[in-house]
N, C-alpha and C. Protein backbone atom coordinates (compact mmCIF):
# COMPACT_ATOMS: atom_id res chain seq x y z
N UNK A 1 13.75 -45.02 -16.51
CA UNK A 1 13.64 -43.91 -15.60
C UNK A 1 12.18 -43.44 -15.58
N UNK A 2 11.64 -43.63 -14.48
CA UNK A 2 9.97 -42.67 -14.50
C UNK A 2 10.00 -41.06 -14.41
N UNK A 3 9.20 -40.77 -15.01
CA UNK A 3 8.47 -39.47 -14.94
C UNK A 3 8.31 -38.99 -13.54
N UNK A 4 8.98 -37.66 -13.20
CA UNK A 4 8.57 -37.15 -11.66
C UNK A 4 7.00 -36.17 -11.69
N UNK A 5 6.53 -36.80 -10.34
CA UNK A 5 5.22 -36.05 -10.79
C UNK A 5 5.27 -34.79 -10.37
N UNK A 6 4.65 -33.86 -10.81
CA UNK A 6 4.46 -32.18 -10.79
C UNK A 6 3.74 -32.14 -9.49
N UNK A 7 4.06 -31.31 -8.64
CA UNK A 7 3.61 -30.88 -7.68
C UNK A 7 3.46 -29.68 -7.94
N UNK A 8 2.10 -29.19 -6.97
CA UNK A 8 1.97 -27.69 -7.15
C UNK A 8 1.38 -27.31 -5.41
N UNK A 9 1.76 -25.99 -5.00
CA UNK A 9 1.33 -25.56 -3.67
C UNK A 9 0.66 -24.17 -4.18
N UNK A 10 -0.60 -23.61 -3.38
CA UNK A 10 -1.60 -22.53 -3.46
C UNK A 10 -1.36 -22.15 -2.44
N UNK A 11 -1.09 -20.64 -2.27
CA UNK A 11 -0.73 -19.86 -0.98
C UNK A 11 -2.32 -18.97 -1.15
N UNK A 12 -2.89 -18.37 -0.52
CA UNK A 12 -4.12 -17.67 -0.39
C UNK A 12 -3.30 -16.46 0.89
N UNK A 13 -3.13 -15.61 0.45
CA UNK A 13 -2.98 -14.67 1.57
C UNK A 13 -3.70 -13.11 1.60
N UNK A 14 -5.13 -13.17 2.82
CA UNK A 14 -5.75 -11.74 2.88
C UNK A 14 -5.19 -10.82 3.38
N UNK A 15 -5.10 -10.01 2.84
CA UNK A 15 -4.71 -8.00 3.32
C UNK A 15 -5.96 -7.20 3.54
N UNK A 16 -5.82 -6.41 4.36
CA UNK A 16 -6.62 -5.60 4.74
C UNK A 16 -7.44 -4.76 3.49
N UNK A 17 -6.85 -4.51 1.90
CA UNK A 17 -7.17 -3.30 1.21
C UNK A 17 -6.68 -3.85 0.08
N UNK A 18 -7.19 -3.44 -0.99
CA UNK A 18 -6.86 -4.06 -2.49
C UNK A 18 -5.50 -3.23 -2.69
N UNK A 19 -5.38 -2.07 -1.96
CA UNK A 19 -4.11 -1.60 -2.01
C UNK A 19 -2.87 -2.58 -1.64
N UNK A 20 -3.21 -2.84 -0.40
CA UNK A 20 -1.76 -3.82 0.25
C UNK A 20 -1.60 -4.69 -0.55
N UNK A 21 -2.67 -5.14 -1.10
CA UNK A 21 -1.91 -6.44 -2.31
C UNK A 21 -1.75 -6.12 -3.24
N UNK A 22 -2.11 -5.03 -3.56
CA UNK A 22 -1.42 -4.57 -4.91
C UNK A 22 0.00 -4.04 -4.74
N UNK A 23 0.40 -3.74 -3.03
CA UNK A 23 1.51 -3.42 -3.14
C UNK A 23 2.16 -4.70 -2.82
N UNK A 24 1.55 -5.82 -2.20
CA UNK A 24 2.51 -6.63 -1.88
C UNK A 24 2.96 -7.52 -3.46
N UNK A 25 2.16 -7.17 -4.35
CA UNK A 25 1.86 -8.26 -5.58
C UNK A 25 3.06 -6.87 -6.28
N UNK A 26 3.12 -6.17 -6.44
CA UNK A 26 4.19 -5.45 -7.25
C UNK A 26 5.76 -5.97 -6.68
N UNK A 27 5.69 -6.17 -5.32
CA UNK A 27 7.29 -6.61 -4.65
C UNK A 27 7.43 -7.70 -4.92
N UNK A 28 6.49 -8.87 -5.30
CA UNK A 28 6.84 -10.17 -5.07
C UNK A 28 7.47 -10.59 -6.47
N UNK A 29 6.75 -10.03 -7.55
CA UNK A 29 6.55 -9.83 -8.90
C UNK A 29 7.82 -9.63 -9.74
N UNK A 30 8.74 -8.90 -8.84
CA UNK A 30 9.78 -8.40 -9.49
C UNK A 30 10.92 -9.64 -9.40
N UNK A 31 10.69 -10.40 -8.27
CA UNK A 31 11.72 -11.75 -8.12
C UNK A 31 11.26 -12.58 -8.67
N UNK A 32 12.08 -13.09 -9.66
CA UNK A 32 11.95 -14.24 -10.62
C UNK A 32 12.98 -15.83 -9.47
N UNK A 33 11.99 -17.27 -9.88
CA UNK A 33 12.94 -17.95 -9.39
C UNK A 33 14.28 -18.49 -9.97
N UNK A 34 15.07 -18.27 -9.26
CA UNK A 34 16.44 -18.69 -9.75
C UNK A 34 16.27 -19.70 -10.91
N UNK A 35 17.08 -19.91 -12.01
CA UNK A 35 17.21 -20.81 -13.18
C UNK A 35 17.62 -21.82 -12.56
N UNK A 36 17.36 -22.69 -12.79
CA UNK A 36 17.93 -24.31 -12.53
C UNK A 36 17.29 -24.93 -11.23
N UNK A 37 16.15 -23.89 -10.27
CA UNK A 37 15.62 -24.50 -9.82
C UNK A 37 14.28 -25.39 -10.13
N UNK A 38 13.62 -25.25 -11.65
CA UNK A 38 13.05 -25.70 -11.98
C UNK A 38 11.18 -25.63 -11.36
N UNK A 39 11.43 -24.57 -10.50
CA UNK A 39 10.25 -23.65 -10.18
C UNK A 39 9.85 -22.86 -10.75
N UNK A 40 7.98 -23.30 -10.86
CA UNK A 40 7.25 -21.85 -11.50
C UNK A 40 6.00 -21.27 -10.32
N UNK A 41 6.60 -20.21 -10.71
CA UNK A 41 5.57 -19.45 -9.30
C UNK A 41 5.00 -18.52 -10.05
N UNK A 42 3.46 -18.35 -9.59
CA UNK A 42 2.70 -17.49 -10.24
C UNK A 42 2.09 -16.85 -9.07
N UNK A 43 1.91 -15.22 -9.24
CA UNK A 43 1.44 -14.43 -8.28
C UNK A 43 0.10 -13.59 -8.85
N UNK A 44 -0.94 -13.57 -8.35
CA UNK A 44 -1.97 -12.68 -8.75
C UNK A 44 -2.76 -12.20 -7.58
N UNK A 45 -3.72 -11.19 -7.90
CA UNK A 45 -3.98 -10.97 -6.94
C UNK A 45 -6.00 -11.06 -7.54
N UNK A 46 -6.53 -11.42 -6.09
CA UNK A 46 -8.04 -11.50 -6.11
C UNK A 46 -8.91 -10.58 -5.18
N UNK A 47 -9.08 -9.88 -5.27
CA UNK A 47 -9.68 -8.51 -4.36
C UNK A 47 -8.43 -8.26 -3.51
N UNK A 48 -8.88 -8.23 -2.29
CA UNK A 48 -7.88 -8.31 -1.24
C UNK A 48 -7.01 -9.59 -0.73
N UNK A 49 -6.42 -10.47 -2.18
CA UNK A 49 -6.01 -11.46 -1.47
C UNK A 49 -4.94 -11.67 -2.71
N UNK A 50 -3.74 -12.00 -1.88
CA UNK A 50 -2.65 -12.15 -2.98
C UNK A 50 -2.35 -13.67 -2.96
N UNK A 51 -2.70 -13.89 -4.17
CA UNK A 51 -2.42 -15.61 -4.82
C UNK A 51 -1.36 -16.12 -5.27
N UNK A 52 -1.20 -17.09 -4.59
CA UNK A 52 0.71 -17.42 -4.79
C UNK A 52 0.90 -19.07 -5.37
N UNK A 53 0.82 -18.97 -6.66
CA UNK A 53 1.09 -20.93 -7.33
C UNK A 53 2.26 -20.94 -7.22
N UNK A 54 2.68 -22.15 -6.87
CA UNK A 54 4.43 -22.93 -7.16
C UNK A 54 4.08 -24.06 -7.75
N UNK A 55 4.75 -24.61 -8.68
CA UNK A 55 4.93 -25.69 -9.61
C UNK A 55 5.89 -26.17 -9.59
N UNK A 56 6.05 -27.47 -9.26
CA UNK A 56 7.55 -28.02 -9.55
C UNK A 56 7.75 -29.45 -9.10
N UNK A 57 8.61 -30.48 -9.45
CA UNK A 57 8.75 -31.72 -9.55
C UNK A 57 9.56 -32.26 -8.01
N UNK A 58 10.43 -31.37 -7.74
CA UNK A 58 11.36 -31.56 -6.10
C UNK A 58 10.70 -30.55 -5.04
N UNK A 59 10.54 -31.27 -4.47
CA UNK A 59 9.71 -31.15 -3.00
C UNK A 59 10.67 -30.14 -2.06
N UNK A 60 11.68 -30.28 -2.36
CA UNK A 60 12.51 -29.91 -1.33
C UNK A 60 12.75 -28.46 -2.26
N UNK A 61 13.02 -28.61 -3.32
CA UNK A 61 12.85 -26.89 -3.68
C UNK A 61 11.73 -26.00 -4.01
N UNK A 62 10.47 -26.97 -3.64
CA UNK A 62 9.18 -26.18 -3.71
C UNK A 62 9.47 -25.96 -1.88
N UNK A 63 10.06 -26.53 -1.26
CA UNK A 63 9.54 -25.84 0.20
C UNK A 63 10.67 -24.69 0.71
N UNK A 64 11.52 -25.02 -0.59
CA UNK A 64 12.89 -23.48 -0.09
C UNK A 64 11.92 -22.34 -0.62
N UNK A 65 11.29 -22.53 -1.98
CA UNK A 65 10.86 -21.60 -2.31
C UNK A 65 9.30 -20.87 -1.92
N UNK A 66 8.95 -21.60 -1.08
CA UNK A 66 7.56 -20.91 -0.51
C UNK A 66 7.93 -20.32 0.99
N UNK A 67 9.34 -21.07 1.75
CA UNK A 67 9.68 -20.33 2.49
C UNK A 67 10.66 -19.04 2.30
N UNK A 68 11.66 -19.06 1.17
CA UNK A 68 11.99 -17.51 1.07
C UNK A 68 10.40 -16.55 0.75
N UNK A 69 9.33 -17.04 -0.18
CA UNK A 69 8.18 -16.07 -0.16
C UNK A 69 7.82 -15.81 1.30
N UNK A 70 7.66 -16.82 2.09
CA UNK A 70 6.69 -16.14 3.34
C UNK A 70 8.09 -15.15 4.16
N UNK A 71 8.96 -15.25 3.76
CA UNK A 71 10.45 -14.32 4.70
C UNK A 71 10.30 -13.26 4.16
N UNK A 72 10.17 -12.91 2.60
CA UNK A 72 9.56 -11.80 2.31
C UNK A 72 8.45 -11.09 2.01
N UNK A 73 6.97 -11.83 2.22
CA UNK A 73 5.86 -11.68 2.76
C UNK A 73 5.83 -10.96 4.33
N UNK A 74 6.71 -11.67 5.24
CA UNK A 74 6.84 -11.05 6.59
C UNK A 74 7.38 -9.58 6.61
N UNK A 75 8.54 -9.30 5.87
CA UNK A 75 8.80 -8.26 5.35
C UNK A 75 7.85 -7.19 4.90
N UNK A 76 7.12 -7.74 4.09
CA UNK A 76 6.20 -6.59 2.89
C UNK A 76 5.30 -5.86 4.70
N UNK A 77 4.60 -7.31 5.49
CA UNK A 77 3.71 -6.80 5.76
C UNK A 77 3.89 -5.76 6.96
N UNK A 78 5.45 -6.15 7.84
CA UNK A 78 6.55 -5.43 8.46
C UNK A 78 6.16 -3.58 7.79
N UNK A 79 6.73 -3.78 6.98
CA UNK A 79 7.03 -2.52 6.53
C UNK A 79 5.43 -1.93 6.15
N UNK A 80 4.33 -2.64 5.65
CA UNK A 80 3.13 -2.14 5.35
C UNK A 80 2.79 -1.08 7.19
N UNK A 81 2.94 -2.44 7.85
CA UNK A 81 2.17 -1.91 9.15
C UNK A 81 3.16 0.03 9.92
N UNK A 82 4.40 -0.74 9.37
CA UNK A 82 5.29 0.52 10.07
C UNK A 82 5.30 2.16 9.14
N UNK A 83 4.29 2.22 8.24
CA UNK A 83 4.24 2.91 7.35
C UNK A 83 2.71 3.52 7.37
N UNK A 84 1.63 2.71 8.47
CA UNK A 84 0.50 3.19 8.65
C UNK A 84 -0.42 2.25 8.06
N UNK A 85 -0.19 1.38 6.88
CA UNK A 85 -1.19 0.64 6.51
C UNK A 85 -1.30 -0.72 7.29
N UNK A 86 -2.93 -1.42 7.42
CA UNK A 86 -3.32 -2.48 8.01
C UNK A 86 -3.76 -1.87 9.62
């Protein structure tokens, strides 16, 4: 049996204000990925820009899991704009 190779995807996403990503980096932060999907996602943030790693060996659950982030990325920034910020 071979070794599956590690894949990893880098999300780079700018906000207007070190605020918005600090608020978007507190919401994202709190969802852990499900057990047994064998995903590691790391979130940080770099001035105004929230940094998003995924790690993982199946392709197909690194792309479920960067698309539930951007569904609730659309969300964060939804609610940022309807609240006055951006």
């Amino acid at each position: 049996m071979s070794e599956e190779t590690l894949k990893n995807i880098s999300l780079s996403i700018p906000f207007s204000s070190p605020k918005e990503a600090i608020i978007a980096y507190e919401i994202l932060k709190v969802d852990k990925e499900l057990i047994g999907t064998n995903i590691k996602r790391d979130v940080k943030i770099d001035k105004t820009e929230l940094v998003i790693n995924f790690e993982g060996t199946d392709t197909k659950k690194l792309r479920v899991a960067v698309n539930a982030t951007f569904k609730n990325l659309l969300l964060i920034i939804k609610t940022l704009s309807e609240f006055g910020f951006g």
